[in-house]
Protein backbone atom coordinates (compact mmCIF):
# COMPACT_ATOMS: atom_id res chain seq x y z
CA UNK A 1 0.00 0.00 0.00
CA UNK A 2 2.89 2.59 1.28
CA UNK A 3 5.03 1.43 -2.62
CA UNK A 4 1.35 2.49 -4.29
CA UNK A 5 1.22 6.23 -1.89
CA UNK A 6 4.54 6.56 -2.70
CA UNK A 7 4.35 5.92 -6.80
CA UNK A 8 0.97 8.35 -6.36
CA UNK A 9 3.14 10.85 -4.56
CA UNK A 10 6.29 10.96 -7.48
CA UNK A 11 3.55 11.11 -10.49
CA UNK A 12 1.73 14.38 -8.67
CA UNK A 13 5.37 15.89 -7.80
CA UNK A 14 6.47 15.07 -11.40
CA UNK A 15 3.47 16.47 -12.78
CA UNK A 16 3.09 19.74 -10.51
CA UNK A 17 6.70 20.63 -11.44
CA UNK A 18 6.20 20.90 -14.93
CA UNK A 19 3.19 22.66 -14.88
CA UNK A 20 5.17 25.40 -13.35
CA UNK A 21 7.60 25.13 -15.84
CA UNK A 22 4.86 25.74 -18.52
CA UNK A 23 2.23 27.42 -17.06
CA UNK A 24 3.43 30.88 -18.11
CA UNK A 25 0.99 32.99 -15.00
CA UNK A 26 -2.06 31.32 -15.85
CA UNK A 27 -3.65 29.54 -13.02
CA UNK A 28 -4.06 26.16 -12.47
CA UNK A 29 -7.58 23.67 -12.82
CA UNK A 30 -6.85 20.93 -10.02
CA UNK A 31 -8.61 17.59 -10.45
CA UNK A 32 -9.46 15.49 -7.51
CA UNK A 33 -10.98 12.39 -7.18
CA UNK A 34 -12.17 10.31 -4.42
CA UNK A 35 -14.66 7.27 -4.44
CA UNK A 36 -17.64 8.88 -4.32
CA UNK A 37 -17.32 12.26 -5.32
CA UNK A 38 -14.98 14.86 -7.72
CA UNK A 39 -14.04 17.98 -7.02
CA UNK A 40 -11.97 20.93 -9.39
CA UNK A 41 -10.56 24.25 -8.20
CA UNK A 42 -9.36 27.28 -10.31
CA UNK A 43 -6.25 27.66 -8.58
CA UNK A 44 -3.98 31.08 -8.54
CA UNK A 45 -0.60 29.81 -7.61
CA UNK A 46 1.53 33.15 -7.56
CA UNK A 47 -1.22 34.63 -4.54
CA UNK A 48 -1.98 31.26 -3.22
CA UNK A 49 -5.71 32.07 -3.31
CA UNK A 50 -8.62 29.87 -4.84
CA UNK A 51 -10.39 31.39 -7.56
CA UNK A 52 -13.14 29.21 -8.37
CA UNK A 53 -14.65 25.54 -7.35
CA UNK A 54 -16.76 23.24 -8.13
CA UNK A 55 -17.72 19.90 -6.59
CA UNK A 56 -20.00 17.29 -6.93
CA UNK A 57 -21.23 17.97 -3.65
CA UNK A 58 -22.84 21.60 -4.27
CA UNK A 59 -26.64 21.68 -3.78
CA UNK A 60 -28.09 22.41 -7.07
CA UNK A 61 -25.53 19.23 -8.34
CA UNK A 62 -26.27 16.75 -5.77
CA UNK A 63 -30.01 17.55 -6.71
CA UNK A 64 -29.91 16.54 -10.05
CA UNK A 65 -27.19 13.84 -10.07
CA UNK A 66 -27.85 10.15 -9.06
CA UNK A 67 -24.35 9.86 -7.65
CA UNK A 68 -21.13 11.77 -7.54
CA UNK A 69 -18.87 9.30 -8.64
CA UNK A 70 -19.74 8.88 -12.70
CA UNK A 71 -18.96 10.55 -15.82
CA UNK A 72 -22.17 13.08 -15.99
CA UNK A 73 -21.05 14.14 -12.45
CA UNK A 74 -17.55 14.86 -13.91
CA UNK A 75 -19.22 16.50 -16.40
CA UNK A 76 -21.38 18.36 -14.38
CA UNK A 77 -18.85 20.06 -12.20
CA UNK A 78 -16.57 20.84 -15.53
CA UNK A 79 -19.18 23.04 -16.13
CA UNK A 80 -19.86 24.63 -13.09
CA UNK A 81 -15.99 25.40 -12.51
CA UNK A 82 -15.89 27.01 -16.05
CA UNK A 83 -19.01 28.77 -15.65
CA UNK A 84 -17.90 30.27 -12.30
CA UNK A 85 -14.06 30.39 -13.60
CA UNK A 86 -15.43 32.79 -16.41
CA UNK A 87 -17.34 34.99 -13.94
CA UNK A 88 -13.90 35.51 -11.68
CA UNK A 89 -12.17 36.47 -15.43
CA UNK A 90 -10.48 33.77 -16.01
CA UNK A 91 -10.55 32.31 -19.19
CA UNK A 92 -6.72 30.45 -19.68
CA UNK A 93 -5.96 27.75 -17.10
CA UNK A 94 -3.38 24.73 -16.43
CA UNK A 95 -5.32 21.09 -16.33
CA UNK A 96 -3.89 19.77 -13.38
CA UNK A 97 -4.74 15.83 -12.97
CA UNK A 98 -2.58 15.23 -10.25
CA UNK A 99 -1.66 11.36 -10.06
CA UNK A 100 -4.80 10.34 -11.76
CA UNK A 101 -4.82 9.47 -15.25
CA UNK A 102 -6.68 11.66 -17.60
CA UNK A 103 -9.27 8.87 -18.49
CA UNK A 104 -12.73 8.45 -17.33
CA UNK A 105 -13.99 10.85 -14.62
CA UNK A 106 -10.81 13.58 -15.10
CA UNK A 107 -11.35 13.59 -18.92
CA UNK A 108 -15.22 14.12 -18.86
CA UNK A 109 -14.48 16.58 -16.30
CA UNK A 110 -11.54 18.09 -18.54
CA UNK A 111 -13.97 18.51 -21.67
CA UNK A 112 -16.62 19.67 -19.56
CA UNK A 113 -14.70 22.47 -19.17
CA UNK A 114 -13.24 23.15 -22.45
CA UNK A 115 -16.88 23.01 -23.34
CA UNK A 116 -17.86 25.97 -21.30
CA UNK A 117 -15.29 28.10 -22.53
CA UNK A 118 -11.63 27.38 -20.53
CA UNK A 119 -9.17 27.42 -22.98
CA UNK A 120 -6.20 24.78 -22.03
């Protein structure tokens, strides 16, 4: 379990570093994932502050979804953090996936976004 934490740890580390390298100011949307629900944040690295979020926990989501932990919730959410991403002014981000593998949940979530108007 630790080898699996650790391997986890290296890919987010590995990943995080070169999206500072090529993130050029623009901030960062953070992916994660748990068992039962996802959650994204429009992250602004340089001030440290949180921009936007979006989760499948918010109360007009959890409403209308059956569960948190499928595709259309992904989706869902990539749409409310774009929507609410657009209304703070931001329009470029950073796709941050953190260890996860942009398949499944992350990618509907990813082009979710893209849909409603983040450019990345």
């Amino acid at each position: 379990m630790s080898a699996n934490r650790d391997l986890r740890e290296r890919r987010r580390e590995r990943l995080r570093f070169q999206l500072r390298r090529k993130a050029g100011g623009r901030p960062r949307l953070s992916v994660f994932r748990s068992s039962q629900h996802i959650y994204a944040q429009v992250i602004d690295d340089e001030q440290g502050k949180t921009l936007a979020a979006a989760s499948s926990l918010d109360k007009n989501l959890r409403e209308s979804l059956k569960t948190g932990a499928d595709c259309d919730a992904a989706t869902a959410v990539g749409k409310l953090v774009a929507e609410r991403a657009l209304a703070a002014g931001v329009k470029e981000v950073v796709f941050d996936r953190g260890s996860y593998i942009y398949h499944g949940r992350v990618k509907a979530l990813a082009e979710a976004a893209r849909e409603g108007g983040l450019d990345f």
